[in-house]
C-alpha atoms as a PDB file:
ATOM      1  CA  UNK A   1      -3.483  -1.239  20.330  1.00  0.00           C
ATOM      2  CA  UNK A   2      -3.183  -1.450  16.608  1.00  0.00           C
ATOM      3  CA  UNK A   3      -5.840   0.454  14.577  1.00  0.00           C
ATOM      4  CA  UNK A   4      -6.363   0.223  10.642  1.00  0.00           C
ATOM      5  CA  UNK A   5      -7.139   4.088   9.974  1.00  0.00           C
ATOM      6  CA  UNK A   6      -7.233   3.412   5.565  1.00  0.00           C
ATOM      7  CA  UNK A   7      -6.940   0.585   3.306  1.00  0.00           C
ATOM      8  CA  UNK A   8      -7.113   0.924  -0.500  1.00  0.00           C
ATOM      9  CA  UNK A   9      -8.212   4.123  -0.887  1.00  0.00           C
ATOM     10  CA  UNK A  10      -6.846   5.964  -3.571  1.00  0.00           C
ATOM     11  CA  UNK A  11      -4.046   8.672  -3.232  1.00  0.00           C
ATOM     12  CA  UNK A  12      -5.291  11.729  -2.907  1.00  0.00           C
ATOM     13  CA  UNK A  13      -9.104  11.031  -3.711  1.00  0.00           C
ATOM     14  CA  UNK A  14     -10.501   9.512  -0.360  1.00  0.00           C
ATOM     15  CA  UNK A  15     -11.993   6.997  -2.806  1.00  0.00           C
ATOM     16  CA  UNK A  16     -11.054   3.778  -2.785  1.00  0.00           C
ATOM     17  CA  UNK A  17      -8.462   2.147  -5.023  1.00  0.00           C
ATOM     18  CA  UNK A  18      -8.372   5.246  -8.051  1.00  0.00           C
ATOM     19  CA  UNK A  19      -5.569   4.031  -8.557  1.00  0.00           C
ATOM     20  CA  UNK A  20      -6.698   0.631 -10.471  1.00  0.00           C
ATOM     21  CA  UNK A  21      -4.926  -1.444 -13.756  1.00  0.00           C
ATOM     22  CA  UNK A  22      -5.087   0.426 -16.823  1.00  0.00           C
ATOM     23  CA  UNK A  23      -4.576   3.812 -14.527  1.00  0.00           C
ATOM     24  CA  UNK A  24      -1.235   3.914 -12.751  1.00  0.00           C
ATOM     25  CA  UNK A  25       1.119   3.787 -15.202  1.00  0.00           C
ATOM     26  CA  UNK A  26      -0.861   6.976 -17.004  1.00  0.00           C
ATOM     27  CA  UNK A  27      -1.081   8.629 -13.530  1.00  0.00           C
ATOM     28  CA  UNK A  28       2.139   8.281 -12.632  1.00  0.00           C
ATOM     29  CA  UNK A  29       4.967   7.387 -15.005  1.00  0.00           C
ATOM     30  CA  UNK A  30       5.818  11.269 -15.390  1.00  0.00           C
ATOM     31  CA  UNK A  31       7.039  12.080 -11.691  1.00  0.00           C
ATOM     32  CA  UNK A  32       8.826   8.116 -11.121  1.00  0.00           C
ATOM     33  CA  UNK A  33       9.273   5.979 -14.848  1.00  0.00           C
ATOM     34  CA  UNK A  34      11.570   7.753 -16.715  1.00  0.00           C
ATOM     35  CA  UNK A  35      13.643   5.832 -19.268  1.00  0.00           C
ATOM     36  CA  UNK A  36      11.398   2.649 -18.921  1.00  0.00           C
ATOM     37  CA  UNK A  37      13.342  -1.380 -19.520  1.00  0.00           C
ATOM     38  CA  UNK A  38      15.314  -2.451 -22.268  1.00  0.00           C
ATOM     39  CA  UNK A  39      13.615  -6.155 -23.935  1.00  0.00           C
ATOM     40  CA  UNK A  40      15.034  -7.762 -27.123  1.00  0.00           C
ATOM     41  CA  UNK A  41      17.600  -4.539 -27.926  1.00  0.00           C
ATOM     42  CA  UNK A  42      14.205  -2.074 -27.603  1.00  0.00           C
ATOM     43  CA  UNK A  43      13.272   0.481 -25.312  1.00  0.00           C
ATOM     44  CA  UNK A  44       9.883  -0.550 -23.447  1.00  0.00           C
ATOM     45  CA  UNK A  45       7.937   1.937 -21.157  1.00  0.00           C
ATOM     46  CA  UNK A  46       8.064   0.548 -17.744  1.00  0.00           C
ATOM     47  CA  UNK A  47       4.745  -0.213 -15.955  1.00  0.00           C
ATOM     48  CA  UNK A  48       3.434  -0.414 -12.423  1.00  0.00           C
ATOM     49  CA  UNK A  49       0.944  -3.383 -11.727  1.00  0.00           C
ATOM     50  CA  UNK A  50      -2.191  -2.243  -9.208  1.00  0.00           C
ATOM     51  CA  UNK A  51      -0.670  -0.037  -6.310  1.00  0.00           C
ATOM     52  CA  UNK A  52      -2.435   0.350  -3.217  1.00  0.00           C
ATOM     53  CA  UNK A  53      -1.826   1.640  -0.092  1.00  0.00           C
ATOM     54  CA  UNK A  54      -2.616   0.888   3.821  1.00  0.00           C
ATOM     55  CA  UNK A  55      -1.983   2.870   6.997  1.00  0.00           C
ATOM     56  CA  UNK A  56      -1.335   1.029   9.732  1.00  0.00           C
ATOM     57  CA  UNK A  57      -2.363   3.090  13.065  1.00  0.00           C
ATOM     58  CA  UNK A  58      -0.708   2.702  16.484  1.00  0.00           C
ATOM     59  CA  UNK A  59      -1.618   4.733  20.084  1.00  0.00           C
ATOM     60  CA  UNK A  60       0.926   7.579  20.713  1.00  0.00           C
ATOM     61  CA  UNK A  61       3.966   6.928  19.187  1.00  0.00           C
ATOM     62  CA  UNK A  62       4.835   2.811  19.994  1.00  0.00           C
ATOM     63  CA  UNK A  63       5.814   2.014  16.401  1.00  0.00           C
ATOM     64  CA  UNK A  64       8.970  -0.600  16.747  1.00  0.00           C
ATOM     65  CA  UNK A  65       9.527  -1.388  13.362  1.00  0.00           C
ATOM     66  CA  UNK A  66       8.766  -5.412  13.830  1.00  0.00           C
ATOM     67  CA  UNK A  67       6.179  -4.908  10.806  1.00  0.00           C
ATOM     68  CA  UNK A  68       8.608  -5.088   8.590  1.00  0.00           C
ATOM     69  CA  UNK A  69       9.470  -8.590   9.011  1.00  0.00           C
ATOM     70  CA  UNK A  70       6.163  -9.896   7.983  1.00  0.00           C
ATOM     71  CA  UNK A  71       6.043  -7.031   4.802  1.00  0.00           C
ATOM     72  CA  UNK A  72       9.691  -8.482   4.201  1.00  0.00           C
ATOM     73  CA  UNK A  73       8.225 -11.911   3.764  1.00  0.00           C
ATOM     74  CA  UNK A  74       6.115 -10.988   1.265  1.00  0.00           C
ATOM     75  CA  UNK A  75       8.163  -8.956  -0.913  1.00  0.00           C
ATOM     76  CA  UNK A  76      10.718 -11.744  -1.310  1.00  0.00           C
ATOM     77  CA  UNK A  77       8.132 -14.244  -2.335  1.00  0.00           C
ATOM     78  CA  UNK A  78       7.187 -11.718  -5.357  1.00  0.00           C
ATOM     79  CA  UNK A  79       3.774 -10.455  -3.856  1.00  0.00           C
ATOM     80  CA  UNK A  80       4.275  -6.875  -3.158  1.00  0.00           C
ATOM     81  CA  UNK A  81       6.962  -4.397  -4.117  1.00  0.00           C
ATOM     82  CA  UNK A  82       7.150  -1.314  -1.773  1.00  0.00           C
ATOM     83  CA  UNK A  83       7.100   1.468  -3.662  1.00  0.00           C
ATOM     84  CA  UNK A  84       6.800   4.465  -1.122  1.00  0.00           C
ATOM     85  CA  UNK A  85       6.890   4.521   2.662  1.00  0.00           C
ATOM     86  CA  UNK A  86       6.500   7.096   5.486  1.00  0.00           C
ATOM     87  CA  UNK A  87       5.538   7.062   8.963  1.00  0.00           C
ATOM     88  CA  UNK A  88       3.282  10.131  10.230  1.00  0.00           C
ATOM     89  CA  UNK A  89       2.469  10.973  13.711  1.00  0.00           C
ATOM     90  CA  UNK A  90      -0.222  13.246  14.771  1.00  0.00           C
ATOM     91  CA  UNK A  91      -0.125  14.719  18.275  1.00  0.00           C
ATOM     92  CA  UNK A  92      -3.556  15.815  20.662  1.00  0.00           C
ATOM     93  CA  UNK A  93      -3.773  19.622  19.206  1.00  0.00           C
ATOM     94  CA  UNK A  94      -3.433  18.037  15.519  1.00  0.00           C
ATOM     95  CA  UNK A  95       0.094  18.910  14.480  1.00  0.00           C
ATOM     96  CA  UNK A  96       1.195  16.354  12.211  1.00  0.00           C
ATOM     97  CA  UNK A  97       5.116  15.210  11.448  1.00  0.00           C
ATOM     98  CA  UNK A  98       6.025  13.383   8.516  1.00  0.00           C
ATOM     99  CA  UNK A  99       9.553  10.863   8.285  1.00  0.00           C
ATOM    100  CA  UNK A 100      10.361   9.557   5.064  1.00  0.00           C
ATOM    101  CA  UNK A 101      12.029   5.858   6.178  1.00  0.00           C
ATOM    102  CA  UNK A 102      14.969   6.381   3.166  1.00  0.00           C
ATOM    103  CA  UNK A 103      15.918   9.301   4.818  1.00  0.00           C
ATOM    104  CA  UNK A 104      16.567   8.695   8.730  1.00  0.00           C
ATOM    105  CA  UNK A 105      18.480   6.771  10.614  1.00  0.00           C
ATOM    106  CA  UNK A 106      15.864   6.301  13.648  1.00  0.00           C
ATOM    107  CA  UNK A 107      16.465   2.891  14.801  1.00  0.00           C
ATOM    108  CA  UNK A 108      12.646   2.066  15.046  1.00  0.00           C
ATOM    109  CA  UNK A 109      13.125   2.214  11.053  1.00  0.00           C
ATOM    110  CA  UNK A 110      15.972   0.226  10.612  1.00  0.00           C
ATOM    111  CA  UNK A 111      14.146  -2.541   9.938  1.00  0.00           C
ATOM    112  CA  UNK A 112      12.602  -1.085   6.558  1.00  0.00           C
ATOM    113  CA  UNK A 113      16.128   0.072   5.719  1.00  0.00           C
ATOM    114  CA  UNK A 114      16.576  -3.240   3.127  1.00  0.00           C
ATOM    115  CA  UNK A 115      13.169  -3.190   1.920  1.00  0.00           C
ATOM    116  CA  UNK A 116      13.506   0.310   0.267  1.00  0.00           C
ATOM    117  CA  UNK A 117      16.065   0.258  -2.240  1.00  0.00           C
ATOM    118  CA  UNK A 118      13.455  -0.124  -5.002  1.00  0.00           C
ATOM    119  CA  UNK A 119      11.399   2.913  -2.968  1.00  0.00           C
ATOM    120  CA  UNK A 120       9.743   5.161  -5.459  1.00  0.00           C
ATOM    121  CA  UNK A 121       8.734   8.013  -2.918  1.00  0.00           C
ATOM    122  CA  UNK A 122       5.552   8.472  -5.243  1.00  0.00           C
ATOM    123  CA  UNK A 123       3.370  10.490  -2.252  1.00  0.00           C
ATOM    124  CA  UNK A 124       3.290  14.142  -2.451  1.00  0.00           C
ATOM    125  CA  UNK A 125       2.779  16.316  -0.088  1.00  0.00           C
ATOM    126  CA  UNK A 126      -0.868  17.019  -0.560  1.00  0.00           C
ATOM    127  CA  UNK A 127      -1.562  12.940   0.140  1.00  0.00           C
ATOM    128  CA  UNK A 128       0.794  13.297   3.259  1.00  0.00           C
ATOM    129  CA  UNK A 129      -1.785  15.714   4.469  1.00  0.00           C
ATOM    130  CA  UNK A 130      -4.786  13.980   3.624  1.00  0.00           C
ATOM    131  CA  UNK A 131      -3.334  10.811   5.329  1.00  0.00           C
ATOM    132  CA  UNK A 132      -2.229  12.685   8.501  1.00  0.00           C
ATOM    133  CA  UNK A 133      -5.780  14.182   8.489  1.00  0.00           C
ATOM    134  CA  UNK A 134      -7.574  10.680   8.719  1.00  0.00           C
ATOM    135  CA  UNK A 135      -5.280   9.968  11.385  1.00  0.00           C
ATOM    136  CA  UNK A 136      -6.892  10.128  15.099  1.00  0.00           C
ATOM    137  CA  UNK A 137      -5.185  12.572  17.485  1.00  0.00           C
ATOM    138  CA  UNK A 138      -2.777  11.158  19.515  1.00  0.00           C
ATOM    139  CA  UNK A 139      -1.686   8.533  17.040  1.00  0.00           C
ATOM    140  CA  UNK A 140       0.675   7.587  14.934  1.00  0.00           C
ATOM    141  CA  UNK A 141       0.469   5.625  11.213  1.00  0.00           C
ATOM    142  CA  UNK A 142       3.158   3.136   9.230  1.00  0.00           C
ATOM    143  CA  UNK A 143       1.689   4.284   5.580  1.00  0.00           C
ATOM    144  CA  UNK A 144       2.925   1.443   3.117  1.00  0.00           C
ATOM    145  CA  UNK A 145       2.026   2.029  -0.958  1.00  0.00           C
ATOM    146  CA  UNK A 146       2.575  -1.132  -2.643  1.00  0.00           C
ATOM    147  CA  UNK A 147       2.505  -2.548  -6.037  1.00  0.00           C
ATOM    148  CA  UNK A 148       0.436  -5.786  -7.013  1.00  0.00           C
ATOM    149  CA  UNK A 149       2.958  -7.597  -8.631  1.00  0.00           C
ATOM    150  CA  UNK A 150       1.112 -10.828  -8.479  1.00  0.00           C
ATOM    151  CA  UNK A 151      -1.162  -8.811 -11.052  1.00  0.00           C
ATOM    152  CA  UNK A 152       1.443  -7.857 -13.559  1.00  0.00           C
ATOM    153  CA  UNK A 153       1.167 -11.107 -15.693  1.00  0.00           C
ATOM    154  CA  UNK A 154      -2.935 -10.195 -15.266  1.00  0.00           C
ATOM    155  CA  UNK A 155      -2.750  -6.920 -16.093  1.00  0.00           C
ATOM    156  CA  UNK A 156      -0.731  -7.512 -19.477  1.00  0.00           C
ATOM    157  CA  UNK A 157      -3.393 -10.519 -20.433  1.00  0.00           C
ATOM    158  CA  UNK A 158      -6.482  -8.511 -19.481  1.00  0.00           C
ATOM    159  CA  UNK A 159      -4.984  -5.547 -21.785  1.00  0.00           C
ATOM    160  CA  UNK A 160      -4.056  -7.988 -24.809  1.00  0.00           C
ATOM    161  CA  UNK A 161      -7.313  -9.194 -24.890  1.00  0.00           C
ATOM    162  CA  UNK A 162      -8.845  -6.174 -25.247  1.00  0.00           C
ATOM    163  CA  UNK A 163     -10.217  -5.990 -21.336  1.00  0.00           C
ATOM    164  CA  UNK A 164     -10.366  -3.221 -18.737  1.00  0.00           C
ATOM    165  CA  UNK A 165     -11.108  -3.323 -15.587  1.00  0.00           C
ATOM    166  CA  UNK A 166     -14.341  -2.433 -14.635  1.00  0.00           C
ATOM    167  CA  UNK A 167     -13.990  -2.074 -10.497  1.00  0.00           C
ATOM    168  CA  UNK A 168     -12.279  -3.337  -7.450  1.00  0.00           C
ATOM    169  CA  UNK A 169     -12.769  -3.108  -3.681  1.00  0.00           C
ATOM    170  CA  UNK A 170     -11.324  -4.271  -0.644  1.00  0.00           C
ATOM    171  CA  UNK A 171     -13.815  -6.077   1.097  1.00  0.00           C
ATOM    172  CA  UNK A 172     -13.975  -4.492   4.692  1.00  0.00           C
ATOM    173  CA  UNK A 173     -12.229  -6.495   7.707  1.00  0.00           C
ATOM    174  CA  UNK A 174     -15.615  -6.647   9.619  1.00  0.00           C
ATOM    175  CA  UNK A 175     -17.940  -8.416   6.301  1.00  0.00           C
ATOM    176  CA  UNK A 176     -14.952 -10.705   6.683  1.00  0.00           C
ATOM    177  CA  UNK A 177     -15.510 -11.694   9.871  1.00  0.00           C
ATOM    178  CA  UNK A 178     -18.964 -12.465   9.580  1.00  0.00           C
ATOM    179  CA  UNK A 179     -18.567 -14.408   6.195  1.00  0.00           C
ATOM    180  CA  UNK A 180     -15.443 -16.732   8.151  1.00  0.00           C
ATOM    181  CA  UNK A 181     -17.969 -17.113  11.295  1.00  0.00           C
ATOM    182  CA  UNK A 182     -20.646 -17.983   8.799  1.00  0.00           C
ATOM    183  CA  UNK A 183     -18.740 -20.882   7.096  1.00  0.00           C
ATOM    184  CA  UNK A 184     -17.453 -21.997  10.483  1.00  0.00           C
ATOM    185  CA  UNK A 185     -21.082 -22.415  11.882  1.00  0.00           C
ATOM    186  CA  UNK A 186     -22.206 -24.188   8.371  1.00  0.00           C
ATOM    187  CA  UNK A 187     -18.563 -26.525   8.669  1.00  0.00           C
ATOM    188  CA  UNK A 188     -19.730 -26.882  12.414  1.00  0.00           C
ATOM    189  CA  UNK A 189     -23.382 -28.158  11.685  1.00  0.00           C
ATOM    190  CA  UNK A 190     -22.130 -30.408   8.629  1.00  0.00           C
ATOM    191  CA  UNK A 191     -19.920 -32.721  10.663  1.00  0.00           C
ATOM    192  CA  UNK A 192     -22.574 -33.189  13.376  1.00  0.00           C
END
């Protein structure tokens, strides 16, 4: 059974997505930008578009990798970029074990092992806890944190135009649900 224990809440907060536009590169550039790109013979601080990250439960421990073919899909049409990713398992009595996928070679990984190379590792150790923590006993969680890169173009224009963001959210799986079977019953009642 696949359970989604988090999805864009913000690292560390429990809040969702504090981790929005005009924030990340501020929040994080310190610990993982150093040195930034070079662009017509100048030094330019590099920027991360929108991060966000999702959890992705499983029963026990029955992770077997296959995940990353669809997450490999859309990092190589430009979508994503991984930029940290662990696995965490939390047993009955609570006891929680954190495996950074750059550094194993467990074969249930493997499959992440060419999606990493431009791997950040931007969790720390107090977000590792809080994710294990929102983890059910007995289960296990694939924690992806990803950058928007469809939003970097976005992010630049909303800036040079003197914009900010003002809020996002993740609209929750089950709202979703009910909107689709909504527009299915109005599609349903138009062509009869």
């Amino acid at each position: 059974m696949l359970l989604v224990v988090a999805i864009g809440m913000g690292i560390g907060t429990g809040k969702p997505d504090a981790l929005a536009f005009a924030l990340v590169a501020d929040m994080i550039s310190p610990r993982s930008l150093s040195g930034g790109r070079i662009r017509d013979g100048r030094r330019t601080r590099m920027t991360l578009g929108p991060l966000e990250y999702l959890v992705i439960g499983f029963d026990g421990n029955r992770f077997d990798g296959s995940i990353a073919r669809e997450v490999e899909k859309v990092i190589d049409k430009g979508i994503i970029r991984l930029v940290d990713v662990v696995f965490v398992t939390r047993d009955a009595d609570g006891a929680a074990v954190v495996v950074e996928l750059s550094n194993t070679d467990d074969p249930r990984f493997a499959s992440f092992a060419p999606l990493l190379a431009e791997m950040k590792a931007l969790f720390t150790p107090e977000d590792l806890e809080d994710i294990a923590d929102s983890l059910p006993l007995g289960t296990s969680g694939l924690v992806l944190l990803f950058e928007h890169r469809w939003a970097e173009d976005l992010k630049g224009a909303i800036a040079e135009a003197g914009g900010f963001l003002v809020t996002r959210a993740v609209v929750a799986p089950e709202v979703l649900a009910e909107v689709s079977a909504e527009l299915e019953a109005a599609d349903a009642a138009a062509s009869a």
